[in-house]
C-alpha atoms as a PDB file:
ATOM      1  CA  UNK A   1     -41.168 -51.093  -2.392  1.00  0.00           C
ATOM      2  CA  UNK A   2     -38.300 -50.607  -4.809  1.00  0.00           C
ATOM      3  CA  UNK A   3     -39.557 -46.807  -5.795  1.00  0.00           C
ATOM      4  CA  UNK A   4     -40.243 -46.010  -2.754  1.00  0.00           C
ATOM      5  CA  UNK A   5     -37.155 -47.087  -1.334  1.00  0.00           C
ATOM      6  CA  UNK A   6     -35.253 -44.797  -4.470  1.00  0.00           C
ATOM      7  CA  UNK A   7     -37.088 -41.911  -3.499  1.00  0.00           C
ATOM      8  CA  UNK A   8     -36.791 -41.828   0.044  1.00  0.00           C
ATOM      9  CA  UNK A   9     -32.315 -42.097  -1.091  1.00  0.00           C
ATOM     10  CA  UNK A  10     -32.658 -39.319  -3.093  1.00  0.00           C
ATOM     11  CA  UNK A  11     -34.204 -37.014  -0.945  1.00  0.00           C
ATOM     12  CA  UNK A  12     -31.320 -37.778   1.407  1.00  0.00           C
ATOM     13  CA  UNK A  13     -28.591 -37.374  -1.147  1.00  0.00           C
ATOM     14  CA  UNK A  14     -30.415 -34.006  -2.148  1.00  0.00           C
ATOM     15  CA  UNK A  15     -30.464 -32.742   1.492  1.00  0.00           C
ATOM     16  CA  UNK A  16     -26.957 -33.827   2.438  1.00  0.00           C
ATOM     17  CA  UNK A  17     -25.406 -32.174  -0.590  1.00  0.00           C
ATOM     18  CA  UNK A  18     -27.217 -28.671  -0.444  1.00  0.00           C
ATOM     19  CA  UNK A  19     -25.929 -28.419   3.037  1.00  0.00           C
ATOM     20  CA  UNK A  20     -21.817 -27.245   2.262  1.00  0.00           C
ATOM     21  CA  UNK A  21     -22.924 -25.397  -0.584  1.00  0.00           C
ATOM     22  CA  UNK A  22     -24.744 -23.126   2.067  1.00  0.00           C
ATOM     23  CA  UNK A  23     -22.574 -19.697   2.597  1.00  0.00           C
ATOM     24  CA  UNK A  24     -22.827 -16.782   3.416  1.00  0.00           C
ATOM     25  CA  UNK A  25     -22.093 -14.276   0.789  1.00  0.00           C
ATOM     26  CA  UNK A  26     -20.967 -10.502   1.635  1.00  0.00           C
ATOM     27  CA  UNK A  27     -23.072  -7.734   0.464  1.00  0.00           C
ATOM     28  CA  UNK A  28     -21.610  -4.218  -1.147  1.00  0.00           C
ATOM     29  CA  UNK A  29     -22.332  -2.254   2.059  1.00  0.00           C
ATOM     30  CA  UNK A  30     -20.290  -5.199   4.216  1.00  0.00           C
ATOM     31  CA  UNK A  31     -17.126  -4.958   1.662  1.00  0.00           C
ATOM     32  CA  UNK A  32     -17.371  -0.901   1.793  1.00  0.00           C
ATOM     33  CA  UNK A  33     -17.553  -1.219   5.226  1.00  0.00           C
ATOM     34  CA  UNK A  34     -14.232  -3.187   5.802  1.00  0.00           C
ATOM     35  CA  UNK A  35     -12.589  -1.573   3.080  1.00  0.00           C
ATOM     36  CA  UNK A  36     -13.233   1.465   5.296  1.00  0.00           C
ATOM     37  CA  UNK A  37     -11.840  -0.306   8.028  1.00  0.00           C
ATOM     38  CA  UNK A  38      -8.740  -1.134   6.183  1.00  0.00           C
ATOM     39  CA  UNK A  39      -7.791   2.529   5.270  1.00  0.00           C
ATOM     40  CA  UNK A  40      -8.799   3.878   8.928  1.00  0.00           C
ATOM     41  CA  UNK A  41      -6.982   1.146  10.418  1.00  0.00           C
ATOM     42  CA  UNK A  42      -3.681   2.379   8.362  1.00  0.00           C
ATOM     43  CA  UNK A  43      -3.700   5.292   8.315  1.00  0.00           C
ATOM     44  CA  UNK A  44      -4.312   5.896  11.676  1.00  0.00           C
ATOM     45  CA  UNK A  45      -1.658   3.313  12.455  1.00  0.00           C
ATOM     46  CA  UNK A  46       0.592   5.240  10.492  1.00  0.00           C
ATOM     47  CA  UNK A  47       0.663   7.706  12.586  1.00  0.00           C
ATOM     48  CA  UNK A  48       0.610   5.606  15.674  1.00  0.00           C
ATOM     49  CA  UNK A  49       3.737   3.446  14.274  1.00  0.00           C
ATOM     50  CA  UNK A  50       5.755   6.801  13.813  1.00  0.00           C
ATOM     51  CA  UNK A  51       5.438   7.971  16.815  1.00  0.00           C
ATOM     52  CA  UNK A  52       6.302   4.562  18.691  1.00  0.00           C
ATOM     53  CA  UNK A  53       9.336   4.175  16.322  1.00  0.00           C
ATOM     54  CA  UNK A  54      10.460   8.139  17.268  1.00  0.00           C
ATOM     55  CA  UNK A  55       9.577   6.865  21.006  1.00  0.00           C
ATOM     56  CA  UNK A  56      11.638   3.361  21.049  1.00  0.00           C
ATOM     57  CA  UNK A  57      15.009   5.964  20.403  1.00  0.00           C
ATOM     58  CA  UNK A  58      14.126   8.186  23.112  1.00  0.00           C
ATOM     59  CA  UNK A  59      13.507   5.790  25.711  1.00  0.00           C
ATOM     60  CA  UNK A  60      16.511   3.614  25.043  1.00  0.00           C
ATOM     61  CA  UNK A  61      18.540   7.130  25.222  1.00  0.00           C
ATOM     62  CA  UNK A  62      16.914   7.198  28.237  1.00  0.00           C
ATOM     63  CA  UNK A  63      17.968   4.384  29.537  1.00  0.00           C
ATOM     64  CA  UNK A  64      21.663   5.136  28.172  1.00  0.00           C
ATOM     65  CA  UNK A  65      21.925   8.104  30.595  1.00  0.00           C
ATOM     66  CA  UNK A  66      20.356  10.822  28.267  1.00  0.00           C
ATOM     67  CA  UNK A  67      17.287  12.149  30.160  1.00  0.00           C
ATOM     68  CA  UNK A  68      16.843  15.114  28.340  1.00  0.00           C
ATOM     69  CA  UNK A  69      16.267  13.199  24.912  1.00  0.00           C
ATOM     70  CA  UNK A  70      13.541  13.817  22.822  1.00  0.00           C
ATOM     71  CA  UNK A  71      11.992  13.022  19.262  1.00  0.00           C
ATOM     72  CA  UNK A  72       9.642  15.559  16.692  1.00  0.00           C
ATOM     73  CA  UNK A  73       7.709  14.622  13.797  1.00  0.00           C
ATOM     74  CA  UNK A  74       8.374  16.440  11.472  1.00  0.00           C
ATOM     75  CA  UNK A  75      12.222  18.049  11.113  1.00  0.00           C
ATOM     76  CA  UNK A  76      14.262  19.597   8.317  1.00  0.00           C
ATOM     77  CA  UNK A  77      16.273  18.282   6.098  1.00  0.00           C
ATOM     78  CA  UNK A  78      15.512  14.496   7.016  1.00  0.00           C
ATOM     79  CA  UNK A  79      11.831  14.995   6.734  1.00  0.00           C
ATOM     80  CA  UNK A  80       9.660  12.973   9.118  1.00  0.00           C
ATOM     81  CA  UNK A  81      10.878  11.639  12.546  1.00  0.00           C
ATOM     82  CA  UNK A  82      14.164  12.784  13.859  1.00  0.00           C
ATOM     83  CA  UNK A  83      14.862  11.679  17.118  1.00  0.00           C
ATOM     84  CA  UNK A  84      17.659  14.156  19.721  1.00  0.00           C
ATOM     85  CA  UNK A  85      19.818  12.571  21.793  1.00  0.00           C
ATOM     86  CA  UNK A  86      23.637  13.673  23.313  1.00  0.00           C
ATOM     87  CA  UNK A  87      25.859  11.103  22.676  1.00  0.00           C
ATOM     88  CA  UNK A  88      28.475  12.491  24.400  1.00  0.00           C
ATOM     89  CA  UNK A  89      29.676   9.860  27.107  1.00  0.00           C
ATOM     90  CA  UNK A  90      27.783   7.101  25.380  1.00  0.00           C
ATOM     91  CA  UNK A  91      29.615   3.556  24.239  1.00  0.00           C
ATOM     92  CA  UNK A  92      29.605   2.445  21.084  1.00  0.00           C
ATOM     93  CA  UNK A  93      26.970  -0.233  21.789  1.00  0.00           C
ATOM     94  CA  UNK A  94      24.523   2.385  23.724  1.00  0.00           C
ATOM     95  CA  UNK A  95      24.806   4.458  20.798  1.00  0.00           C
ATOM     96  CA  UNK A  96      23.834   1.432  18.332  1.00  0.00           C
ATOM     97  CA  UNK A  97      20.570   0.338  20.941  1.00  0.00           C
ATOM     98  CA  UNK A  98      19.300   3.579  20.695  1.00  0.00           C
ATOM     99  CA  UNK A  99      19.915   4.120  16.679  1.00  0.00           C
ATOM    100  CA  UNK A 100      18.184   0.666  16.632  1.00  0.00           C
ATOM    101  CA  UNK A 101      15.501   1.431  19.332  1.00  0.00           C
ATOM    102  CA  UNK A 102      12.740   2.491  16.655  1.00  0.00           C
ATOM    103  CA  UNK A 103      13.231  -0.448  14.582  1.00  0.00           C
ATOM    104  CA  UNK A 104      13.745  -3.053  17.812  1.00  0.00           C
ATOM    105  CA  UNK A 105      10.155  -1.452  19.634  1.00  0.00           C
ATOM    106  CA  UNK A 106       8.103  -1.402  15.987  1.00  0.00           C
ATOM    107  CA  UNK A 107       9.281  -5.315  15.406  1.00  0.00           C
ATOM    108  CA  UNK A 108       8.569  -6.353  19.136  1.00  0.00           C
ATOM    109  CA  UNK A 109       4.864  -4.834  18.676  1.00  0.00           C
ATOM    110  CA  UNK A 110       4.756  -6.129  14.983  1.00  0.00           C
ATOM    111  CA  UNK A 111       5.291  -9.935  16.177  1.00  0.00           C
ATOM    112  CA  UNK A 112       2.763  -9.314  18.886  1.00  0.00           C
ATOM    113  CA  UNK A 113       0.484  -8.119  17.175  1.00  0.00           C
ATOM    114  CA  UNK A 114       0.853 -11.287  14.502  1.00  0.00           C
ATOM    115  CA  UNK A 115       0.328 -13.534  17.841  1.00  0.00           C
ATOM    116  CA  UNK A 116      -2.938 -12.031  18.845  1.00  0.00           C
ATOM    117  CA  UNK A 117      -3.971 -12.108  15.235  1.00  0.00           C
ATOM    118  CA  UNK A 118      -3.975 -15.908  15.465  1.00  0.00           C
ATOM    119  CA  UNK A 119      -6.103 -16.245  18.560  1.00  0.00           C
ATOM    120  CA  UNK A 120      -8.459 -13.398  17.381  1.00  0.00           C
ATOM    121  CA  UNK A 121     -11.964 -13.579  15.701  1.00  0.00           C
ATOM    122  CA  UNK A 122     -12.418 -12.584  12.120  1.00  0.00           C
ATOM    123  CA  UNK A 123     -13.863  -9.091  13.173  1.00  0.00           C
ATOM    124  CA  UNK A 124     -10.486  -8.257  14.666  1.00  0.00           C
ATOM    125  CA  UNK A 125      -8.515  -9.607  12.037  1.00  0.00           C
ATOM    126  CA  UNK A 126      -9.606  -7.204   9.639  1.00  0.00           C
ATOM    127  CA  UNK A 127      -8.745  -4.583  12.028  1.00  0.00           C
ATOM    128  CA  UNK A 128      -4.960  -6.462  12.522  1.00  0.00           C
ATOM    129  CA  UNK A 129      -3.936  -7.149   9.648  1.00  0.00           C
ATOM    130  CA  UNK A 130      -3.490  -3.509   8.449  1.00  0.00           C
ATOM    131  CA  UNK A 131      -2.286  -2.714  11.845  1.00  0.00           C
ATOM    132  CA  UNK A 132       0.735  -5.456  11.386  1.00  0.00           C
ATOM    133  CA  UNK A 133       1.378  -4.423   7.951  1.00  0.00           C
ATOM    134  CA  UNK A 134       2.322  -0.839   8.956  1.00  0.00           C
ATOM    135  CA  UNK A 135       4.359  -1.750  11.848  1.00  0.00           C
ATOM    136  CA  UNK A 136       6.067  -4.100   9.378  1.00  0.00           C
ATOM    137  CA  UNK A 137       6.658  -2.097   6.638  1.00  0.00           C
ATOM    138  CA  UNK A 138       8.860  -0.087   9.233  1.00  0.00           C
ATOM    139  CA  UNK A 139      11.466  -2.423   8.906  1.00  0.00           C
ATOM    140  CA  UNK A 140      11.507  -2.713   5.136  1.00  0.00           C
ATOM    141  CA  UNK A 141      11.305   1.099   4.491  1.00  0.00           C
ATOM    142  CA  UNK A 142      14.709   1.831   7.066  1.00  0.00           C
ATOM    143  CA  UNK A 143      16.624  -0.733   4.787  1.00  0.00           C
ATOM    144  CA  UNK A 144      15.779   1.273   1.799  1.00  0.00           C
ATOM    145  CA  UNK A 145      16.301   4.413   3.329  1.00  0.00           C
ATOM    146  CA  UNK A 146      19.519   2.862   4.299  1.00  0.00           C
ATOM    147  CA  UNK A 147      20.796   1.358   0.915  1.00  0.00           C
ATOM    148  CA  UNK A 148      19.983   4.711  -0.771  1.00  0.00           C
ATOM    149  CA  UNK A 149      22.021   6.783   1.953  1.00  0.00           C
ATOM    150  CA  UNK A 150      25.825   6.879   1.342  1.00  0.00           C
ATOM    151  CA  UNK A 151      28.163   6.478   3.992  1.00  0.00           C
ATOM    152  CA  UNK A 152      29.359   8.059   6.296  1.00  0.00           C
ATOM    153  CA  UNK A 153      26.425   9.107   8.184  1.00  0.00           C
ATOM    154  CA  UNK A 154      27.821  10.524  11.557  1.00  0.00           C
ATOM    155  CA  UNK A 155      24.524  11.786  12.025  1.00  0.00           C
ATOM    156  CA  UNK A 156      22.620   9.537  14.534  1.00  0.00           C
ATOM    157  CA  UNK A 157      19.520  10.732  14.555  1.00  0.00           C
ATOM    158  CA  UNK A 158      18.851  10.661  10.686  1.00  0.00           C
ATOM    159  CA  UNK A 159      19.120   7.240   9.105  1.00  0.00           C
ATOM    160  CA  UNK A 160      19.550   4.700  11.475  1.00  0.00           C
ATOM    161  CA  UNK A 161      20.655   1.876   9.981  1.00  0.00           C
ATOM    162  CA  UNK A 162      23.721   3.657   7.635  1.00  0.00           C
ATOM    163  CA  UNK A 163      24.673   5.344  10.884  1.00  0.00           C
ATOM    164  CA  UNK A 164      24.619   1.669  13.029  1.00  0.00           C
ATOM    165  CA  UNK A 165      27.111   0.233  10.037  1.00  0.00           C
ATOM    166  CA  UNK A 166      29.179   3.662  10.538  1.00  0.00           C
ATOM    167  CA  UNK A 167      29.595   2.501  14.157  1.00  0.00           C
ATOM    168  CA  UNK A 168      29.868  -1.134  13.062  1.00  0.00           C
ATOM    169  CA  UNK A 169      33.082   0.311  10.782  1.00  0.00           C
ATOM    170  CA  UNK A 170      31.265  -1.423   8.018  1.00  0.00           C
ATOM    171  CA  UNK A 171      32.238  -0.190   4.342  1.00  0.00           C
ATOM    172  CA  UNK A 172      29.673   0.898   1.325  1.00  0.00           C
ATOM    173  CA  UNK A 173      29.762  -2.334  -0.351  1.00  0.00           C
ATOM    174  CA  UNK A 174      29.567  -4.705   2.764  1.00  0.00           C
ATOM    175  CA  UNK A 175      26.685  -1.951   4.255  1.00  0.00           C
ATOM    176  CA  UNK A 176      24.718  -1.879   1.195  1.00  0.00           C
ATOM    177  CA  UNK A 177      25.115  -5.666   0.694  1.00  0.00           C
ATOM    178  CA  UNK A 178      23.447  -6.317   4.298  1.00  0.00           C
ATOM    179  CA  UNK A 179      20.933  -3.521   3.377  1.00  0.00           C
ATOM    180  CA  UNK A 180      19.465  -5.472   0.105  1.00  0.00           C
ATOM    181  CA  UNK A 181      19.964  -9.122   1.927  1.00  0.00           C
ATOM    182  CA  UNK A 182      18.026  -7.749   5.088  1.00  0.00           C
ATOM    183  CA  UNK A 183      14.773  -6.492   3.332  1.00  0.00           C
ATOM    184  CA  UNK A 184      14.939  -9.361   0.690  1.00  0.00           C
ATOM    185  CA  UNK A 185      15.009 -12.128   3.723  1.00  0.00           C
ATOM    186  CA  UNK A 186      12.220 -10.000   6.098  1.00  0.00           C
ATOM    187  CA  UNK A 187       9.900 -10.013   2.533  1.00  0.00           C
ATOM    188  CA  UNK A 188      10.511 -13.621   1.739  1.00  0.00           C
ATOM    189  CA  UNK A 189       9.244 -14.163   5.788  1.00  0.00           C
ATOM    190  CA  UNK A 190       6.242 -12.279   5.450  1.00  0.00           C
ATOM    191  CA  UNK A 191       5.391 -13.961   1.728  1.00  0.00           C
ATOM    192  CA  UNK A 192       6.088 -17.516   3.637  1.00  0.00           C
ATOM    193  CA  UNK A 193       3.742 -16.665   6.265  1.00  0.00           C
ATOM    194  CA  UNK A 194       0.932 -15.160   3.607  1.00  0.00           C
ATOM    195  CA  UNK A 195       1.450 -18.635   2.057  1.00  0.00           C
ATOM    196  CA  UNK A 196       1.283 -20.564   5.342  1.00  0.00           C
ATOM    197  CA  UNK A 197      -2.536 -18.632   6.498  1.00  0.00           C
ATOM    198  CA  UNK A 198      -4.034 -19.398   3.605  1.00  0.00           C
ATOM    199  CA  UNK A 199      -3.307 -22.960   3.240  1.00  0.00           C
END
């Protein structure tokens, strides 16, 4: 009764530790396929992030009075996006909500998008995650546009965060100092998060 009682436990043992080891591995096809995803995802997002950003100055122009405001794609000498607005009549703080409209309506749909990330399936997260990156990155690439733009910048409609700190009265050093501190605290967020979703 002794061997048969040893062979009947390890039979159990055997079953109950094949069970976890269990997974299901992706194939080449299934990572080419959400690599795919990935690049589509960006770069059509790109595109789609641009436009919002150009769109976020033009409505808050909007709202400041400005109804004949208006944004293009592609522009000389800044390069892409330039947004056209009169701010003629304008305060000081309309003027610095709509130089700050791209970045405030890219950021709103950033940390929305991060939100629905957490409730959605894995299918949609691969789809998401790209999609928040780019928005993101929006934030990160106007501080280095910034810190690499001398003051003054009168011009409103080309770098929007060197011509906020002209409004602000801020000088080079202080500007550039808020520039590098900014995009160094919004990376050390997202790294805290990418360390928080994978514990």
């Amino acid at each position: 009764m002794t061997e048969s009682v040893d062979v009947h436990d390890g039979r159990d043992a055997t079953s109950h530790s094949s069970e976890p080891t269990t997974k299901t591995r992706r194939g080449p096809s299934d990572r080419s396929q959400q690599a795919g995803v990935i690049v589509i995802t960006a770069v059509v997002g790109m595109f789609v992030a641009l436009n919002i950003h150009e769109l976020g100055h033009t409505a808050v122009a909007w709202l400041a009075g400005d109804h004949n405001a208006s944004y293009e794609l592609r522009c000389e000498p800044a390069g892409f996006g330039c947004n056209h607005f009169d701010a003629t009549g304008m305060s000081t703080f309309a003027k610095a909500a709509v130089t700050l409209g791209g970045i405030l309506t890219t950021q709103i749909i950033t940390w929305s998008l991060v939100l629905l990330r957490r409730r959605a399936g894995r299918r949609w997260r691969s789809v998401l995650t790209p999609l928040i990156a780019v928005f993101a990155i929006d934030l990160v690439l106007q501080f280095a546009q910034a810190a690499f733009t001398p003051l003054p910048e009168y011009d409103l409609t080309k770098v929007d965060l060197t011509a906020l700190a002209t409004l602000l009265g801020w000088s080079q050093s202080f500007s550039l100092g808020v520039f590098i501190a900014g995009a160094v605290g919004y990376i050390a967020v997202w790294v805290r998060l990418g360390y928080r979703a994978r514990s």
